[in-house]
C-alpha atoms as a PDB file:
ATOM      1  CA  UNK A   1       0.000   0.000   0.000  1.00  0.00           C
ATOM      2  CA  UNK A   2       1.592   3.984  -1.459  1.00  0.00           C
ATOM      3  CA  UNK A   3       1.678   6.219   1.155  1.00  0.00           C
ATOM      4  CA  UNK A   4      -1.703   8.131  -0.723  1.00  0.00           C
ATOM      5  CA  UNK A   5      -3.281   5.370  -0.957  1.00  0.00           C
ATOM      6  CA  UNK A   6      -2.587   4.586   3.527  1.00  0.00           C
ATOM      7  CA  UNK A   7      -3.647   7.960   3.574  1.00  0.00           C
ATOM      8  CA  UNK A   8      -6.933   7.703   1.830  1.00  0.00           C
ATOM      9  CA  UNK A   9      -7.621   4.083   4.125  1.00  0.00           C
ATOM     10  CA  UNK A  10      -7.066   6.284   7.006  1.00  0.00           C
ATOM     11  CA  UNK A  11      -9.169   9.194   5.917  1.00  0.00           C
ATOM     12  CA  UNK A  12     -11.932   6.248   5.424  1.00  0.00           C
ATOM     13  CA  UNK A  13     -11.319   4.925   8.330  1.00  0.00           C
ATOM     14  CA  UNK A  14     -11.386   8.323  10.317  1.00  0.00           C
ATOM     15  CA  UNK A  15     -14.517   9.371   8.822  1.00  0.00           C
ATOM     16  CA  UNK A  16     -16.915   6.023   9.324  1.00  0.00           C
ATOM     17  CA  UNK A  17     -15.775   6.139  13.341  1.00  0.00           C
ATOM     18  CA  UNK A  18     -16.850  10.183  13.271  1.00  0.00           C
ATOM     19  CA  UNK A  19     -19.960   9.293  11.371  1.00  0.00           C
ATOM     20  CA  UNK A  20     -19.938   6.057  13.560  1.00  0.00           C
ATOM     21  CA  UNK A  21     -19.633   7.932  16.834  1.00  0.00           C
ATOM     22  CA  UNK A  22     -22.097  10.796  16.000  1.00  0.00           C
ATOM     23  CA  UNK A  23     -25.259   8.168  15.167  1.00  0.00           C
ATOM     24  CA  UNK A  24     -24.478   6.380  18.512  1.00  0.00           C
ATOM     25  CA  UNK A  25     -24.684   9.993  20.118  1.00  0.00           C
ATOM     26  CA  UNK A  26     -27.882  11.208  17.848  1.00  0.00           C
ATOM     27  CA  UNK A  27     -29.314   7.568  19.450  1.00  0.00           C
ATOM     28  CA  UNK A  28     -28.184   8.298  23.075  1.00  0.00           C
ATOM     29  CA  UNK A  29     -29.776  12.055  23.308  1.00  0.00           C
ATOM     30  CA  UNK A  30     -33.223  11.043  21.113  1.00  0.00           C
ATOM     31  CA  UNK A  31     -33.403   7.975  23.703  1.00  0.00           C
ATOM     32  CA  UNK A  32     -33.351   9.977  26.487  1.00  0.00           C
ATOM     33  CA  UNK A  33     -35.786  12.989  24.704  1.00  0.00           C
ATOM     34  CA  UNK A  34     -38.196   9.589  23.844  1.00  0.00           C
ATOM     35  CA  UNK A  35     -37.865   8.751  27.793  1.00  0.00           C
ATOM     36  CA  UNK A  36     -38.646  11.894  29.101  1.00  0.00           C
ATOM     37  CA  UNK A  37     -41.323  12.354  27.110  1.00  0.00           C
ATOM     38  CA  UNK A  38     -42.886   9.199  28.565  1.00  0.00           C
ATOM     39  CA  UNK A  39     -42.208   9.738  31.818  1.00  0.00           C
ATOM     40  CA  UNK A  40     -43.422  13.316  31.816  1.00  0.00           C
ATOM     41  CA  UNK A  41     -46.922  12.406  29.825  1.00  0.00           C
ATOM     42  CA  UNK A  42     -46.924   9.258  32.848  1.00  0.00           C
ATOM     43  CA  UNK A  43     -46.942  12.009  35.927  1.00  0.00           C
ATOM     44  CA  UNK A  44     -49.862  14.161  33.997  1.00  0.00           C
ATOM     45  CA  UNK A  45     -53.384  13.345  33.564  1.00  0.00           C
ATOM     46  CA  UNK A  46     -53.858  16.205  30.519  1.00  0.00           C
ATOM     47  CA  UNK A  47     -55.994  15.689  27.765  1.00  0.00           C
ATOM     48  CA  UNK A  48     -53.258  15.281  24.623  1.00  0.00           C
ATOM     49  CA  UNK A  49     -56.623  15.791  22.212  1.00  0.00           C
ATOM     50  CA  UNK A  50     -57.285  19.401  23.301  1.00  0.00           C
ATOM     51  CA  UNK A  51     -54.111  20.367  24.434  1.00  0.00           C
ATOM     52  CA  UNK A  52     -54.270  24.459  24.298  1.00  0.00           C
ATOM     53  CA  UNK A  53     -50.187  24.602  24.049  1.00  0.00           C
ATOM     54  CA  UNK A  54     -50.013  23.385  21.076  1.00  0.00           C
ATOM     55  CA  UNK A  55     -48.219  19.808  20.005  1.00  0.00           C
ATOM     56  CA  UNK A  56     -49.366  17.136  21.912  1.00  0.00           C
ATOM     57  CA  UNK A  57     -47.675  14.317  23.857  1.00  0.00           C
ATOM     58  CA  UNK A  58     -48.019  11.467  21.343  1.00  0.00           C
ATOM     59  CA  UNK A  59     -47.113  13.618  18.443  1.00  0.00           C
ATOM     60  CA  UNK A  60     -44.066  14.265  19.987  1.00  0.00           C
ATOM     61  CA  UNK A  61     -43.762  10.797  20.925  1.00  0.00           C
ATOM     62  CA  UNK A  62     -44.353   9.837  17.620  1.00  0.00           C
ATOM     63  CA  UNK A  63     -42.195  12.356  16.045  1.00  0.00           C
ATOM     64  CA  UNK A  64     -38.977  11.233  18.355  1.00  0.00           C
ATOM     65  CA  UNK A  65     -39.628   7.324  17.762  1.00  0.00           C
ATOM     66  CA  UNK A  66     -39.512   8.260  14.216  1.00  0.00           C
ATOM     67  CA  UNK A  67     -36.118  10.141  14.403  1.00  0.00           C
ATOM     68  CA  UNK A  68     -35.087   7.874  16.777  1.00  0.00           C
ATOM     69  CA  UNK A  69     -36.180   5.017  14.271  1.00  0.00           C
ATOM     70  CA  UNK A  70     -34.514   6.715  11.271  1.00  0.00           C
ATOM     71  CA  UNK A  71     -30.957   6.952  13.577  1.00  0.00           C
ATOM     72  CA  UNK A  72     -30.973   3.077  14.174  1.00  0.00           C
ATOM     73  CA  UNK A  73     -31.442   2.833  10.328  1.00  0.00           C
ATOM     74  CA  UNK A  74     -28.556   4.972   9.706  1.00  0.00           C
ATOM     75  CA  UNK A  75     -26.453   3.124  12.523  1.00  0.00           C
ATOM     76  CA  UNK A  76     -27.011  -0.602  10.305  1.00  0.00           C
ATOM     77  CA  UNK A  77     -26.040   1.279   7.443  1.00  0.00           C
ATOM     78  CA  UNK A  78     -22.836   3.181   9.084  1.00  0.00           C
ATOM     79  CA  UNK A  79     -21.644  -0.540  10.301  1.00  0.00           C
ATOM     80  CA  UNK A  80     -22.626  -2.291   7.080  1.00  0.00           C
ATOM     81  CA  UNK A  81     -20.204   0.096   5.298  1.00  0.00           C
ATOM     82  CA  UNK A  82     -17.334  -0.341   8.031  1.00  0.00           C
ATOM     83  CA  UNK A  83     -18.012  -4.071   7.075  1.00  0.00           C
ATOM     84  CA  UNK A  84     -17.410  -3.010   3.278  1.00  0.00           C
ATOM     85  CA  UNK A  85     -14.076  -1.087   4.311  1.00  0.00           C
ATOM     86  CA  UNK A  86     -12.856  -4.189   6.114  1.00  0.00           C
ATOM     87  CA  UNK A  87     -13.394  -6.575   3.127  1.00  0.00           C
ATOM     88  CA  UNK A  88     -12.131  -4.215   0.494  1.00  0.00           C
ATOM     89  CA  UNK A  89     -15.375  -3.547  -1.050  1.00  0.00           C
ATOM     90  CA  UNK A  90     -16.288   0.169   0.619  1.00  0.00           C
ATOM     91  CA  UNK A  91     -16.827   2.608  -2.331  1.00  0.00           C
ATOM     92  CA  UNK A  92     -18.357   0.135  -4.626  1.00  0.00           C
ATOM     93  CA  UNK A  93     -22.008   0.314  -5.772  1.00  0.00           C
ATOM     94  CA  UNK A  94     -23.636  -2.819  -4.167  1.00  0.00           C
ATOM     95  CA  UNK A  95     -26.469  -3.207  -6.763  1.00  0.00           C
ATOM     96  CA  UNK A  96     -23.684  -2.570 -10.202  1.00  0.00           C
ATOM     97  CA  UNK A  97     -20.623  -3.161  -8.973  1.00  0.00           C
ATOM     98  CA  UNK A  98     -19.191   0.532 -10.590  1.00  0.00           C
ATOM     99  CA  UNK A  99     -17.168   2.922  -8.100  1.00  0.00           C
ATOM    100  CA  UNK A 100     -19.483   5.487  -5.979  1.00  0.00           C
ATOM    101  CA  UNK A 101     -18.230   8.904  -7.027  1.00  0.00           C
ATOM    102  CA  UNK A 102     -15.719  10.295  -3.809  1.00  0.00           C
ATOM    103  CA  UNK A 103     -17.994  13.290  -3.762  1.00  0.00           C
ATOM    104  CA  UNK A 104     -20.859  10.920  -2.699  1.00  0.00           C
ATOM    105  CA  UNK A 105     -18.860   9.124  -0.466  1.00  0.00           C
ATOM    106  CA  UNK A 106     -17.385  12.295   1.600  1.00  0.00           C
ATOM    107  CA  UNK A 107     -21.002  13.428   2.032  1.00  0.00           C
ATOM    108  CA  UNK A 108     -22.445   9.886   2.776  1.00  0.00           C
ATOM    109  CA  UNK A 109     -19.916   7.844   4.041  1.00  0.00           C
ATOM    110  CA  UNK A 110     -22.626   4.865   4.528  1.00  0.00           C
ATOM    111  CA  UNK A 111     -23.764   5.846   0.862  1.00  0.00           C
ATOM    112  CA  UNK A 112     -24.123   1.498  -0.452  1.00  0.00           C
ATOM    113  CA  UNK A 113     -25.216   2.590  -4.046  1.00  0.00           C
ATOM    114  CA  UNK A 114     -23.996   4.859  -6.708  1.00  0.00           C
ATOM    115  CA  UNK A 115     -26.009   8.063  -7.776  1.00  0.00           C
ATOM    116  CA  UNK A 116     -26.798   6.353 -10.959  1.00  0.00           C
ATOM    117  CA  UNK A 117     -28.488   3.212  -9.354  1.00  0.00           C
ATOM    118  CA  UNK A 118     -30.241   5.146  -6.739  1.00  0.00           C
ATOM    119  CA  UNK A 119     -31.682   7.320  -9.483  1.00  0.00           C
ATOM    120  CA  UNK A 120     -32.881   4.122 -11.176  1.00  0.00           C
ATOM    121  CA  UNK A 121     -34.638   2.649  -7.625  1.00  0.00           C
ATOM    122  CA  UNK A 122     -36.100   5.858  -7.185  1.00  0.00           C
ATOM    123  CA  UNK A 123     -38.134   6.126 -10.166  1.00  0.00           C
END
């Protein structure tokens, strides 16, 4: 392995454990938002329906289980592609096999397909 080449594998590397490491925080603090919002709607006896303030308990309940949802998602996907980095196959397209454009990569780093076959899936 060239010395760019150890570079780029670190600069990989370095980037799935920051992206790794912020989805395990994003988890932590919308677990604990999800928890108090339980607890708090278990010590009140309000009427969520008609609710003057505005949103109500399970809508915010709702709303955090969903983001909380959608950060587990993202966590599977962050540790599927530190699976593909160990086995050599991070930056390739998993449906056509072609390289996933670097751009793509540095602003997904758990990015599985290329633009061209998420285009495709999308339509």
């Amino acid at each position: 392995m060239n010395v760019g080449s150890r570079l780029e594998h670190q600069s990989v590397d370095h980037r799935l454990n920051v992206e790794r490491a912020a989805t395990l925080h994003r988890i932590a603090s919308l677990t604990r938002q999800f928890d108090a919002i339980i607890e708090s709607s278990a010590l009140t006896t309000n009427d969520d329906e008609h609710d003057p303030e505005g949103a109500t308990v399970a809508f915010e309940r709702a709303q955090v289980g969903a983001l909380l949802a959608g950060a587990k998602k993202h966590l599977v996907a962050v540790d599927r592609a530190v699976t593909r980095f160990l086995d050599g196959s991070y930056g390739l397209c998993e449906r056509c096999g072609q390289a996933i454009a670097q751009e793509r990569l540095a602003a997904l780093p758990a990015v599985a397909t290329c633009i061209g076959c998420t285009t495709r899936v999308r339509r």
